[in-house]
C-alpha atoms as a PDB file:
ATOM      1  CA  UNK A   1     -13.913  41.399 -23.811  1.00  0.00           C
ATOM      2  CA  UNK A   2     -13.147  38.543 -26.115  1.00  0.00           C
ATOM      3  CA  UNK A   3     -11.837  34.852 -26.402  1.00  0.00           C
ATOM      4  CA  UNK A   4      -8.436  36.480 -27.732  1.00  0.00           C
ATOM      5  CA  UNK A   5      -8.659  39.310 -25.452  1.00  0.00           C
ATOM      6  CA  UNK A   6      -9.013  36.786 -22.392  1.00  0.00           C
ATOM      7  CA  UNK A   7      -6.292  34.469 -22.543  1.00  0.00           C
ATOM      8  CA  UNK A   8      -3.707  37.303 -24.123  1.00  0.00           C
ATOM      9  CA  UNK A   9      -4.577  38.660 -20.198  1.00  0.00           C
ATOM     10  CA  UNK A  10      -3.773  35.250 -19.015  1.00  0.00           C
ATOM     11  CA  UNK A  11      -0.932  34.721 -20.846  1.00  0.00           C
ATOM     12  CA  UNK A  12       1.586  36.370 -18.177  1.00  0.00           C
ATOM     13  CA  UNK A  13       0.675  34.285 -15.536  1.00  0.00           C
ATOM     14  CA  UNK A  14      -0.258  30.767 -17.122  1.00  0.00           C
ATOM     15  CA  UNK A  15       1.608  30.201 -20.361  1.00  0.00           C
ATOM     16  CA  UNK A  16      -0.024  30.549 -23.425  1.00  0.00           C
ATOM     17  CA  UNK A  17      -1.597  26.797 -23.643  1.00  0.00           C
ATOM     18  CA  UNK A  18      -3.138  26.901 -20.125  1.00  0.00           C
ATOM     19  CA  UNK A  19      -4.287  30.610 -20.976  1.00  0.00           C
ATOM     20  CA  UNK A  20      -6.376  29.855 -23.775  1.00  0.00           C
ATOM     21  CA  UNK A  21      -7.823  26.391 -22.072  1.00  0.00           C
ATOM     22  CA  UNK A  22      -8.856  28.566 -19.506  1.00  0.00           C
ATOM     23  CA  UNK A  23     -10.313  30.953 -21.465  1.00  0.00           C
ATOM     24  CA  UNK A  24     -12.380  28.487 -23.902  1.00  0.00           C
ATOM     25  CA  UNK A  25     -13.356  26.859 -20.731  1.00  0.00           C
ATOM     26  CA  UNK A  26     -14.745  30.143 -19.612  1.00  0.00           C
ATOM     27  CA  UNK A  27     -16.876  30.458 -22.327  1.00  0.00           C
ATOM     28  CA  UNK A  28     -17.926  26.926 -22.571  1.00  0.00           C
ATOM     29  CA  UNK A  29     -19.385  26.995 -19.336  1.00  0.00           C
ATOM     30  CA  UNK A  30     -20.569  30.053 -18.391  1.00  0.00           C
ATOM     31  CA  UNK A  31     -21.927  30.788 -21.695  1.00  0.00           C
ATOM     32  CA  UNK A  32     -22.988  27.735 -23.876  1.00  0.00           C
ATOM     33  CA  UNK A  33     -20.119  28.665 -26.692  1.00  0.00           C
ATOM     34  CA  UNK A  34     -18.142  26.452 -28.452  1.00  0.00           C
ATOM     35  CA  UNK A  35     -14.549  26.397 -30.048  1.00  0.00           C
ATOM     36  CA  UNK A  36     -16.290  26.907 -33.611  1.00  0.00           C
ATOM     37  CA  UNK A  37     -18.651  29.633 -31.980  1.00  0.00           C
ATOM     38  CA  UNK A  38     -15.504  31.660 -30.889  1.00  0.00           C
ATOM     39  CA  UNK A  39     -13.679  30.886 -33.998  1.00  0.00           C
ATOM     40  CA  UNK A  40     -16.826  32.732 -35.667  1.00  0.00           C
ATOM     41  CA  UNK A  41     -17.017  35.774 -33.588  1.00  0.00           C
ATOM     42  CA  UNK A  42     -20.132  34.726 -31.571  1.00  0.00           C
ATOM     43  CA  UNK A  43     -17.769  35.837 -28.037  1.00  0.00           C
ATOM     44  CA  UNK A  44     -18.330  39.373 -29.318  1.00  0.00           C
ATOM     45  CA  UNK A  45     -22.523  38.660 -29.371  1.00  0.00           C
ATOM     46  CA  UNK A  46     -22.382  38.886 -25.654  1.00  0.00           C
ATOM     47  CA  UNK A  47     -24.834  40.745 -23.418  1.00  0.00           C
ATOM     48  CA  UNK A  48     -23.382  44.222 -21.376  1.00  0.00           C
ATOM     49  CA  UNK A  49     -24.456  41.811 -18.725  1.00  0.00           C
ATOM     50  CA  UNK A  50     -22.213  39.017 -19.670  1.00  0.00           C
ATOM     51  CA  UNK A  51     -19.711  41.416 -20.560  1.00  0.00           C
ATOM     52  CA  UNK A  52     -19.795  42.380 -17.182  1.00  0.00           C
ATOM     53  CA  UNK A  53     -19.384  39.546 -15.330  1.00  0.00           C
ATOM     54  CA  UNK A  54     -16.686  38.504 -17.911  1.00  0.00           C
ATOM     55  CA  UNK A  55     -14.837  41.127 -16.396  1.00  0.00           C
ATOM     56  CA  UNK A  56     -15.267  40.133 -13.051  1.00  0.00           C
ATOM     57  CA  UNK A  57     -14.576  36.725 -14.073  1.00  0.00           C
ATOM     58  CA  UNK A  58     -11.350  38.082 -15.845  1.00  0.00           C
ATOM     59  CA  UNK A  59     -10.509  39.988 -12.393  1.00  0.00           C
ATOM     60  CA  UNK A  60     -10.661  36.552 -10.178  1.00  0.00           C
ATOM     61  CA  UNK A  61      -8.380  35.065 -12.957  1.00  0.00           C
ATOM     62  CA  UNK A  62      -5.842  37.514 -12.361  1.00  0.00           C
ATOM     63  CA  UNK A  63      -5.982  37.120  -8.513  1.00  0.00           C
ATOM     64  CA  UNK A  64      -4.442  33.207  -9.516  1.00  0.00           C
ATOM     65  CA  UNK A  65      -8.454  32.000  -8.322  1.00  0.00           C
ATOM     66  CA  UNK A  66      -8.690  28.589  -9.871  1.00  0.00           C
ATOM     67  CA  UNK A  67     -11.216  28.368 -12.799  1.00  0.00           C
ATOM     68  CA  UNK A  68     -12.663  25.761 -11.275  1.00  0.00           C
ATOM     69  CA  UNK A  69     -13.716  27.889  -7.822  1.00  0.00           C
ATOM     70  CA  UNK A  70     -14.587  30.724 -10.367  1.00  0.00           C
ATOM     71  CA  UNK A  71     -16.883  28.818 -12.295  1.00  0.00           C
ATOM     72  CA  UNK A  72     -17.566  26.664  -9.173  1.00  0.00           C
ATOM     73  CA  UNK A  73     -17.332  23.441 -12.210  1.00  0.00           C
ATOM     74  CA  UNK A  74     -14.743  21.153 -12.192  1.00  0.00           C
ATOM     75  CA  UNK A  75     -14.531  18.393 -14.984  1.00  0.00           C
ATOM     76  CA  UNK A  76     -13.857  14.372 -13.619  1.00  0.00           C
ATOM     77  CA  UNK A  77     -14.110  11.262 -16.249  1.00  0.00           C
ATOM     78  CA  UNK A  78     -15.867  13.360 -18.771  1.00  0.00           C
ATOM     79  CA  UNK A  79     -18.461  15.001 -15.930  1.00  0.00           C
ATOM     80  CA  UNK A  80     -18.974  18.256 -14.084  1.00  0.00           C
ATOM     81  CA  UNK A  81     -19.167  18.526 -10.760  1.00  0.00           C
ATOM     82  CA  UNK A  82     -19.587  21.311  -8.360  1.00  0.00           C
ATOM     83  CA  UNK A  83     -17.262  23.097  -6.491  1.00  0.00           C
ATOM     84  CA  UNK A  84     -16.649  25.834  -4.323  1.00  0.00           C
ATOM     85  CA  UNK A  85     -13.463  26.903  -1.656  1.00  0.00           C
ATOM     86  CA  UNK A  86     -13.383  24.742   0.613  1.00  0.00           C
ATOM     87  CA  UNK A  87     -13.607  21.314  -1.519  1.00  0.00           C
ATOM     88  CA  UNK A  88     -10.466  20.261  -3.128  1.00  0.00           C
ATOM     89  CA  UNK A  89     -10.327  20.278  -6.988  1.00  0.00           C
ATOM     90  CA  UNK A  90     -10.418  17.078  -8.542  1.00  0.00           C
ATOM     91  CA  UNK A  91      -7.376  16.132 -10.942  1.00  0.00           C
ATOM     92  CA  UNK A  92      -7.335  14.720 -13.849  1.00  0.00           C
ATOM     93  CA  UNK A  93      -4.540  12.016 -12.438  1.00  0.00           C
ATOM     94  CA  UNK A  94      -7.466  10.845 -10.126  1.00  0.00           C
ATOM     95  CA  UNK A  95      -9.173   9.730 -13.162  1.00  0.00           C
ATOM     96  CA  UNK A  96      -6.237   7.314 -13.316  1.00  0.00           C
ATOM     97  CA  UNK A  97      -7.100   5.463 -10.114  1.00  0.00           C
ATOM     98  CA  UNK A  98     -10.600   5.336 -10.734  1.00  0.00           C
ATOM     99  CA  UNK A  99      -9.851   3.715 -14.451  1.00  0.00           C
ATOM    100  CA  UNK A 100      -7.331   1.596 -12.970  1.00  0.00           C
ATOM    101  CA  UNK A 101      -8.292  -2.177 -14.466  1.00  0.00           C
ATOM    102  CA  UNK A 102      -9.633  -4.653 -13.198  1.00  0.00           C
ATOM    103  CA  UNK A 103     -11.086  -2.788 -10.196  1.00  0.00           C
ATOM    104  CA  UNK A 104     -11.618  -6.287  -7.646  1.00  0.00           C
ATOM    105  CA  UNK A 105     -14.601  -6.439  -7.816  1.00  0.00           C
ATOM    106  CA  UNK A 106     -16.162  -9.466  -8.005  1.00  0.00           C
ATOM    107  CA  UNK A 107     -19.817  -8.958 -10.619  1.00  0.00           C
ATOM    108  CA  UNK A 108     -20.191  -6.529 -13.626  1.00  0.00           C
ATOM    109  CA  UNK A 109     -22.990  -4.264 -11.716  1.00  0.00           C
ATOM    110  CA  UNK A 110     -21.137  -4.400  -8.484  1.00  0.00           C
ATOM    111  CA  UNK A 111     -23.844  -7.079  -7.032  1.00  0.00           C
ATOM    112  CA  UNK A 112     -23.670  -7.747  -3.267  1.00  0.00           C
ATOM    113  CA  UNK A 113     -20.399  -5.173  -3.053  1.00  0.00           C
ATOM    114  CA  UNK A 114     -19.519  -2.732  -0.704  1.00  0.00           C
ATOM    115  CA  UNK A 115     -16.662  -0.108  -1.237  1.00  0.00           C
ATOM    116  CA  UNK A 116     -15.724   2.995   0.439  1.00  0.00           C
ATOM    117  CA  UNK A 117     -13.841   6.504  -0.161  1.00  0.00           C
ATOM    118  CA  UNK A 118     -12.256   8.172   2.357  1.00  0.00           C
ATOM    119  CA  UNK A 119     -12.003  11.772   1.977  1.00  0.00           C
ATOM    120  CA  UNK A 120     -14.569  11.854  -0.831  1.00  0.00           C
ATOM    121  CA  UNK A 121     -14.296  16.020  -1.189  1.00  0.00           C
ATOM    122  CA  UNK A 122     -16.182  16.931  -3.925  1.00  0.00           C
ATOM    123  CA  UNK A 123     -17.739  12.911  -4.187  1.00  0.00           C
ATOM    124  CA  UNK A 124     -16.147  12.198  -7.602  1.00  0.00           C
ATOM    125  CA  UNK A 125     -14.124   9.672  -7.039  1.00  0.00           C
ATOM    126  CA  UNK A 126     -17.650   7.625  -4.689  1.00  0.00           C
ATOM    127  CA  UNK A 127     -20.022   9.016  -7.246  1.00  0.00           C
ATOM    128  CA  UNK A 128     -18.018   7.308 -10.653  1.00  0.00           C
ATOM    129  CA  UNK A 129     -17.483   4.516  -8.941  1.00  0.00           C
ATOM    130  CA  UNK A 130     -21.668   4.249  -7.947  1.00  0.00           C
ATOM    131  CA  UNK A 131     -22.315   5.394 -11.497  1.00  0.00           C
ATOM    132  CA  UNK A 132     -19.952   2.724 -12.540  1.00  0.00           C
ATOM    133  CA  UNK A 133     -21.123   0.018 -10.784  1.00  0.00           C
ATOM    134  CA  UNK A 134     -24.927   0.682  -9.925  1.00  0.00           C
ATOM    135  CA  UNK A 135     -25.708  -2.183  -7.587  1.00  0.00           C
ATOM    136  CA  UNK A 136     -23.121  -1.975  -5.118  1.00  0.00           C
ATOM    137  CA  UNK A 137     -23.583   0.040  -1.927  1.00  0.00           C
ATOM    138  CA  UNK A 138     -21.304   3.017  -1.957  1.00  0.00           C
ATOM    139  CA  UNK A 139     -20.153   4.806   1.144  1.00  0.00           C
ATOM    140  CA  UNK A 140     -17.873   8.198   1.218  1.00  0.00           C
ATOM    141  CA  UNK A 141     -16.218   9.897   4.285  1.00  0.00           C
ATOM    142  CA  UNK A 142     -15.180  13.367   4.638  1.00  0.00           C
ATOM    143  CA  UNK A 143     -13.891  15.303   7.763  1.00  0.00           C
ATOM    144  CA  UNK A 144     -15.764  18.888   6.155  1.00  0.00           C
ATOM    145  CA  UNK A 145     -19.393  19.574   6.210  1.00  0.00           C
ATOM    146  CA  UNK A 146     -18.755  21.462   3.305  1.00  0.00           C
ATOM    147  CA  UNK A 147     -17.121  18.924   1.073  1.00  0.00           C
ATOM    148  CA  UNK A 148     -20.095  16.427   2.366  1.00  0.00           C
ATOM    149  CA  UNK A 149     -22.808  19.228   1.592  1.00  0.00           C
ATOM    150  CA  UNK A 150     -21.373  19.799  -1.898  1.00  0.00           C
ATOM    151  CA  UNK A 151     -20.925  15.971  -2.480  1.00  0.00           C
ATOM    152  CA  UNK A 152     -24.540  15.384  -1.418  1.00  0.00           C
ATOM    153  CA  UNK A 153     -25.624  18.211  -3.978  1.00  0.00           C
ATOM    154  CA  UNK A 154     -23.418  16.205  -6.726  1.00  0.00           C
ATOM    155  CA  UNK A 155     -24.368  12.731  -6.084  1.00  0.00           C
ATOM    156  CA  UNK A 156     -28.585  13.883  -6.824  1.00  0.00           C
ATOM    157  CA  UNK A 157     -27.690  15.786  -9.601  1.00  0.00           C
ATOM    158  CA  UNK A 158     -25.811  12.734 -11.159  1.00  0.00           C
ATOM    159  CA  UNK A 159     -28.535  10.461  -9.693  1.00  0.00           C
ATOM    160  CA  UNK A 160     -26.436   7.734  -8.346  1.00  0.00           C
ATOM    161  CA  UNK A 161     -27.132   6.434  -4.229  1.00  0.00           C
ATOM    162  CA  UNK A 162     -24.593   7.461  -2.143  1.00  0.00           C
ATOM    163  CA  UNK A 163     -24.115   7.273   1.550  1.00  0.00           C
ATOM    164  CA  UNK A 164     -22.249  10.308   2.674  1.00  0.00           C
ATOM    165  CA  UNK A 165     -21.159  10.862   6.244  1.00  0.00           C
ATOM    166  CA  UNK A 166     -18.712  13.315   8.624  1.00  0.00           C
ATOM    167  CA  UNK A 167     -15.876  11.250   9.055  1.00  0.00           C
ATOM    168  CA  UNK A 168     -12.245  12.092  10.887  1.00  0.00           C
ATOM    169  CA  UNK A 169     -10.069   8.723   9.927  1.00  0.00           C
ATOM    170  CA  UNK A 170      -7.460  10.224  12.189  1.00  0.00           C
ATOM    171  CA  UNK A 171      -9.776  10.272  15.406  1.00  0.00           C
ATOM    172  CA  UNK A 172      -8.735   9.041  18.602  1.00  0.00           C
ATOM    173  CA  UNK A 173     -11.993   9.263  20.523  1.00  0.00           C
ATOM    174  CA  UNK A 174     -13.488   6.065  21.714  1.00  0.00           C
ATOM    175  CA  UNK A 175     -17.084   7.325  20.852  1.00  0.00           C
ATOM    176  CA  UNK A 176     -16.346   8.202  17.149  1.00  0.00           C
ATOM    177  CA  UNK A 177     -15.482   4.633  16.649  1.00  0.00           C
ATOM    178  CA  UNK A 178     -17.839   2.979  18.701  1.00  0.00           C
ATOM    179  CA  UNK A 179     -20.193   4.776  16.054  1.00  0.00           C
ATOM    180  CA  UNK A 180     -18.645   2.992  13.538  1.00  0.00           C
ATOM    181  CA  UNK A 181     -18.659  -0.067  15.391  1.00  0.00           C
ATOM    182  CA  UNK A 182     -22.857   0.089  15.522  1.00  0.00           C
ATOM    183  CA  UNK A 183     -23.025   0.791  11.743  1.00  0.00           C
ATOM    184  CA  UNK A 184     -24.141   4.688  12.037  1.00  0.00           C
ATOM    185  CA  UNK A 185     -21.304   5.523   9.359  1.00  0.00           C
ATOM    186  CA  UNK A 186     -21.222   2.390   7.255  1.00  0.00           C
ATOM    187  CA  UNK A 187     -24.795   2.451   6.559  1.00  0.00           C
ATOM    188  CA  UNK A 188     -23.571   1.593   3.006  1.00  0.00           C
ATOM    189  CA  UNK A 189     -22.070  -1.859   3.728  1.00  0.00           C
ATOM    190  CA  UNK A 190     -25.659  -3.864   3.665  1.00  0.00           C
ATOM    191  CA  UNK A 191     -26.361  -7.237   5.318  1.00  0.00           C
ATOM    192  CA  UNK A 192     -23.186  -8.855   4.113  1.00  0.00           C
ATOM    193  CA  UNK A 193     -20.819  -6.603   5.848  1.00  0.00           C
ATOM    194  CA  UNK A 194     -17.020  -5.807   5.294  1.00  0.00           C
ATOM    195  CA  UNK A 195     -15.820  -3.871   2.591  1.00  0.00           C
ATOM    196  CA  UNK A 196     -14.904  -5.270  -0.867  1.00  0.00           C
ATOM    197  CA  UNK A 197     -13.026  -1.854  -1.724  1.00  0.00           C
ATOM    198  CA  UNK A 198     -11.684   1.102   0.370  1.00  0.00           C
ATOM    199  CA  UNK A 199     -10.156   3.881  -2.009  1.00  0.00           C
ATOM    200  CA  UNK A 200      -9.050   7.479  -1.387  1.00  0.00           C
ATOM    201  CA  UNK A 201      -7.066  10.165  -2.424  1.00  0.00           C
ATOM    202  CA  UNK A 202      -6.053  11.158   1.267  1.00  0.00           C
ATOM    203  CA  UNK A 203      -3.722  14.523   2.001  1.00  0.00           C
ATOM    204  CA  UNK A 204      -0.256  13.486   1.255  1.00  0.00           C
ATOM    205  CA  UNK A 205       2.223  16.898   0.335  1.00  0.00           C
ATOM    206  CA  UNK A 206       4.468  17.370   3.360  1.00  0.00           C
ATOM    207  CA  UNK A 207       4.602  21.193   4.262  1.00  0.00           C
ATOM    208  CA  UNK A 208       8.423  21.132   3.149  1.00  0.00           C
ATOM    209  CA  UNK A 209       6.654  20.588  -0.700  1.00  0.00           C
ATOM    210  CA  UNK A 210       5.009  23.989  -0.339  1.00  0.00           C
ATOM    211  CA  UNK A 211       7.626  26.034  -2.510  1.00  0.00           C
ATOM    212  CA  UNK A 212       7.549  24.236  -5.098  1.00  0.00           C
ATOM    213  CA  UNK A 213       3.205  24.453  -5.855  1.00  0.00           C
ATOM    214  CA  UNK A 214       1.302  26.708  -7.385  1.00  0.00           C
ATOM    215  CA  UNK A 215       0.100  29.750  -6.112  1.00  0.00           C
ATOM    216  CA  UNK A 216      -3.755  28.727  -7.112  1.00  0.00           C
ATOM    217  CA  UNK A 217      -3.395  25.923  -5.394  1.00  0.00           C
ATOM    218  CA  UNK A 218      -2.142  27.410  -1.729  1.00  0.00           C
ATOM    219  CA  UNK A 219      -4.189  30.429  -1.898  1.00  0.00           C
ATOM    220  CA  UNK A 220      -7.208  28.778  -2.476  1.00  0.00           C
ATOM    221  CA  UNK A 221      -7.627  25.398  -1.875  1.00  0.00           C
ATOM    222  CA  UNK A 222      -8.728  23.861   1.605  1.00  0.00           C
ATOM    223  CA  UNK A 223      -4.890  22.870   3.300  1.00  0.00           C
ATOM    224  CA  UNK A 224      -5.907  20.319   5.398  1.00  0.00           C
ATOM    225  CA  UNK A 225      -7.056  18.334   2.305  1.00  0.00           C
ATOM    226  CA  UNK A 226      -3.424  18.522   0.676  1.00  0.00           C
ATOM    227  CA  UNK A 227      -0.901  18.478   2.834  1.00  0.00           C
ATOM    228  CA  UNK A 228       0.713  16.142   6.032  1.00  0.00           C
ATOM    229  CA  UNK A 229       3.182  16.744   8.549  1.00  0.00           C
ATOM    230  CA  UNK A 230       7.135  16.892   7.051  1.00  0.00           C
ATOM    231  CA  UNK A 231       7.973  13.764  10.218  1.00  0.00           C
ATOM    232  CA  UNK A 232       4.778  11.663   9.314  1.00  0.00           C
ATOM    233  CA  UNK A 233       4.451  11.210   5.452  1.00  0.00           C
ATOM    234  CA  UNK A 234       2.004   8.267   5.862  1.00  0.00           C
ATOM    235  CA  UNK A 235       0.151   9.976   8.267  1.00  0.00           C
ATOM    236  CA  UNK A 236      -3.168   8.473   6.555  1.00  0.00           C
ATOM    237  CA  UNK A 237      -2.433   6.063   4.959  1.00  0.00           C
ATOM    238  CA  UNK A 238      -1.762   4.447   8.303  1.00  0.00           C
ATOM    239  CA  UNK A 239      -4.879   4.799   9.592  1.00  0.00           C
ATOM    240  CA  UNK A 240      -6.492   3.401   6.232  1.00  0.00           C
ATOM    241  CA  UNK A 241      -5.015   0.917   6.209  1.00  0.00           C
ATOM    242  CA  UNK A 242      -5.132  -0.017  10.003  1.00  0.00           C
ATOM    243  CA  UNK A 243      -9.217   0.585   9.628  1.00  0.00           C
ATOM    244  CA  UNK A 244      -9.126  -1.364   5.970  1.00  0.00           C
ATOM    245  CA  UNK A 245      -7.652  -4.475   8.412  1.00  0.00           C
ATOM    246  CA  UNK A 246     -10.950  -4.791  10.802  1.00  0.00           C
ATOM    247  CA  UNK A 247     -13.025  -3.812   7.808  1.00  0.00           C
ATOM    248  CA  UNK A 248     -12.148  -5.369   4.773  1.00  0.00           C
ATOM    249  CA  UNK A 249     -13.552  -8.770   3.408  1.00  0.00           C
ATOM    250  CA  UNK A 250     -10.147 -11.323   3.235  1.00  0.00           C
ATOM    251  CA  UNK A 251     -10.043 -10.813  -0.050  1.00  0.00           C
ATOM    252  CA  UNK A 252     -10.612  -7.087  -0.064  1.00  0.00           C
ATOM    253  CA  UNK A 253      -8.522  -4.160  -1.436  1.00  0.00           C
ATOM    254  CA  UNK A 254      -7.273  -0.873  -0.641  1.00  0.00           C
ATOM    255  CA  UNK A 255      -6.604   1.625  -3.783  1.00  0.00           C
ATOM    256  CA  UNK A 256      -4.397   4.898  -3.242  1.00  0.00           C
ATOM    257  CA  UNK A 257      -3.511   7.686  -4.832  1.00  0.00           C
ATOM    258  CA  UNK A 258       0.172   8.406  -3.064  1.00  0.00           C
ATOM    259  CA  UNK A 259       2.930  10.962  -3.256  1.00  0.00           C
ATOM    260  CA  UNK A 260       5.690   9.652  -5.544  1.00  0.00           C
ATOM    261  CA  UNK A 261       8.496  10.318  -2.886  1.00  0.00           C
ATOM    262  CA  UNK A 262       6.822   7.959  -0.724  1.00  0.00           C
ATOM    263  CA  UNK A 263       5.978   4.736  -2.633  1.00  0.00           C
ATOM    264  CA  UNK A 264       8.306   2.529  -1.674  1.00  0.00           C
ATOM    265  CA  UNK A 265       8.228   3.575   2.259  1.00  0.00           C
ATOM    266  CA  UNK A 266       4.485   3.053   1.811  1.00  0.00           C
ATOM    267  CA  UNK A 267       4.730  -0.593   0.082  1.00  0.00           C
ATOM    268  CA  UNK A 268       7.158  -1.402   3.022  1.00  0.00           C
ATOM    269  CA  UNK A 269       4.272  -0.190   5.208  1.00  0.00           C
ATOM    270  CA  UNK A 270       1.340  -1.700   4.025  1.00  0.00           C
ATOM    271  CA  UNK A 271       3.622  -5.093   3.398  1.00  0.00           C
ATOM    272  CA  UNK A 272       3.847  -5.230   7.319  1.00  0.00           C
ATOM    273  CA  UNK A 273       0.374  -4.910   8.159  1.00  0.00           C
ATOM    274  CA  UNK A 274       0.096  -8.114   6.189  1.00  0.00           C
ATOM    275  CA  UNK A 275      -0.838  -6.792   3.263  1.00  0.00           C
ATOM    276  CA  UNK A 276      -0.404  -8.663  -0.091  1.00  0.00           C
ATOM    277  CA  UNK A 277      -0.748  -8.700  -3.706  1.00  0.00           C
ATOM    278  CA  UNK A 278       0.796  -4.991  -3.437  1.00  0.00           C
ATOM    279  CA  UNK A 279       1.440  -2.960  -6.748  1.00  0.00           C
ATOM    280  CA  UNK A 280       2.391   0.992  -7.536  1.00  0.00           C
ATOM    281  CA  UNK A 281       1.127   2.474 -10.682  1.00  0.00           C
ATOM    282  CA  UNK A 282       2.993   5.111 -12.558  1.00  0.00           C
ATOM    283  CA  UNK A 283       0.707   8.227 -13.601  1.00  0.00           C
ATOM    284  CA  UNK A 284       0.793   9.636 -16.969  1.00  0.00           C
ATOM    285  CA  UNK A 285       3.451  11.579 -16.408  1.00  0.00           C
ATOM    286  CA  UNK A 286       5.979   8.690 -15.502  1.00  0.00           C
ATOM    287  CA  UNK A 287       5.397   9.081 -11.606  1.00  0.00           C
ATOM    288  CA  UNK A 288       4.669   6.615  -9.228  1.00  0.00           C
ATOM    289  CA  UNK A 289       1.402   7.710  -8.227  1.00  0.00           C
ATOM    290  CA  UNK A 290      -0.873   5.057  -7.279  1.00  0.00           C
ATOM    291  CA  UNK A 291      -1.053   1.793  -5.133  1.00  0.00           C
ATOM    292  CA  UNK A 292      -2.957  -1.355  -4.488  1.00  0.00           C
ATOM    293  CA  UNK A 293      -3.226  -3.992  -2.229  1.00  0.00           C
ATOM    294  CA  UNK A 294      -5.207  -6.766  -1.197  1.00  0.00           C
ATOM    295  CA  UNK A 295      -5.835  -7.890   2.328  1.00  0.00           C
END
């Protein structure tokens, strides 16, 4: 199988743009070739082996498996990171919240400062931000082992400190937060205590969105990282932000990546827990995709 032979067999089910970025991203990764290398013919210098597995590869494609799972790479600020099912792809419109300028933060390096992401799936978002700025003391919740074990695997193999723990935001249970309380989770924050920056990218499609996405994405990828209940929108937000008030430094932030349909419900939220300075963010595609504010 070839370059051209791939993505005419994706064509049918991703367009012919996606279909070819798929393919050359199939090669790139799996097999160390270049856009000049397949321009040149090197795609048909494969091994039976690789020509093997290309089918197979080929095969999951079909099925509407992400590349990303298939590969188990996903690409985030110019990085790869590791994924499998069960981790939530990262997207490039993430990228936006993590380059949104001037992060509040108040030294170069990140001296003395403590931030945390909540639901930190595949770590991208904690691991950036640690790679970013390398002497503050990064923490990163997730509710799934799996997420944590394959954000532990990332953070090492981008060499950044990272302090990664099995988190439910949405827990009701006295004992969960008394271990919160003690420090056992926000072994991150360091002797000054509070948190200069709490981000995430929580779940925030409503179940009613379903017909309207992808079949990659709801075949595949873990549900309870994506979507919320139709009658509670803000669902997590909420509890951010509620935890962001007995956690945050006074001059703290929260950053969020948020559904579009429910920006200005979520200002109007976040305004009434006393939060100031608030501002949405339009993604590159015109919608109003991320929010700010300070405590």
């Amino acid at each position: 199988m070839t370059y051209e032979t791939l993505w005419h067999l994706l064509t049918p089910l991703y367009g012919e743009g996606e279909a070819k970025a798929i393919a050359r991203m199939v090669y790139e990764v799996r097999y160390g070739l270049t856009f000049t290398d397949l321009c040149i013919g090197k795609d048909t210098q494969l091994s039976a082996d690789d020509q093997a597995e290309l089918e197979e590869i080929a095969q999951r494609l079909e099925r509407h498996e992400p590349i990303q799972y298939v590969l188990g790479k996903a690409e985030f600020m110019g990085e790869w990171y590791d994924v499998e099912p069960g981790v939530l792809i990262p997207r490039p419109e993430t990228e936006e919240l993590v380059r949104w300028k001037p992060l509040p933060l108040p030294s170069p390096k990140g001296e003395g400062v403590n931030i945390l992401d909540i639901g930190t799936g595949s770590g991208c978002i904690a691991i950036t931000l640690a790679a970013m700025y390398p002497e503050a003391k990064v923490t990163a919740w997730d509710i799934s082992e799996k997420a944590l074990e394959v954000a532990r695997a990332n953070a090492i193999r981008h060499k950044v400190n990272v302090f990664f723990h099995q988190v439910d935001i949405l827990s009701k249970s006295p004992l969960h937060w008394e271990r919160l309380r003690v420090g056992e989770c926000n072994s991150g924050m360091g002797d000054g205590g509070g948190f200069s920056l709490i981000v995430s990218n929580p779940p925030y499609i409503c179940n009613k969105e379903r017909e309207a996405m992808e079949q990659n994405v709801l075949d595949y990828e873990p549900h309870e990282a994506l979507f919320v209940p139709d009658d509670d929108p803000l669902l997590f937000y909420r509890a951010i932000a509620d935890y962001g008030k007995k956690t945050l430094k006074s001059d703290g932030w929260l950053y969020f990546e948020i559904n579009p349909l429910y920006a200005e419900p979520l200002r109007e939220l976040l305004s009434t827990m006393s939060y100031h300075d608030l501002e949405i963010k339009n993604d590159q595609y015109g919608k109003q995709r991320f929010i700010r504010a300070r405590r």
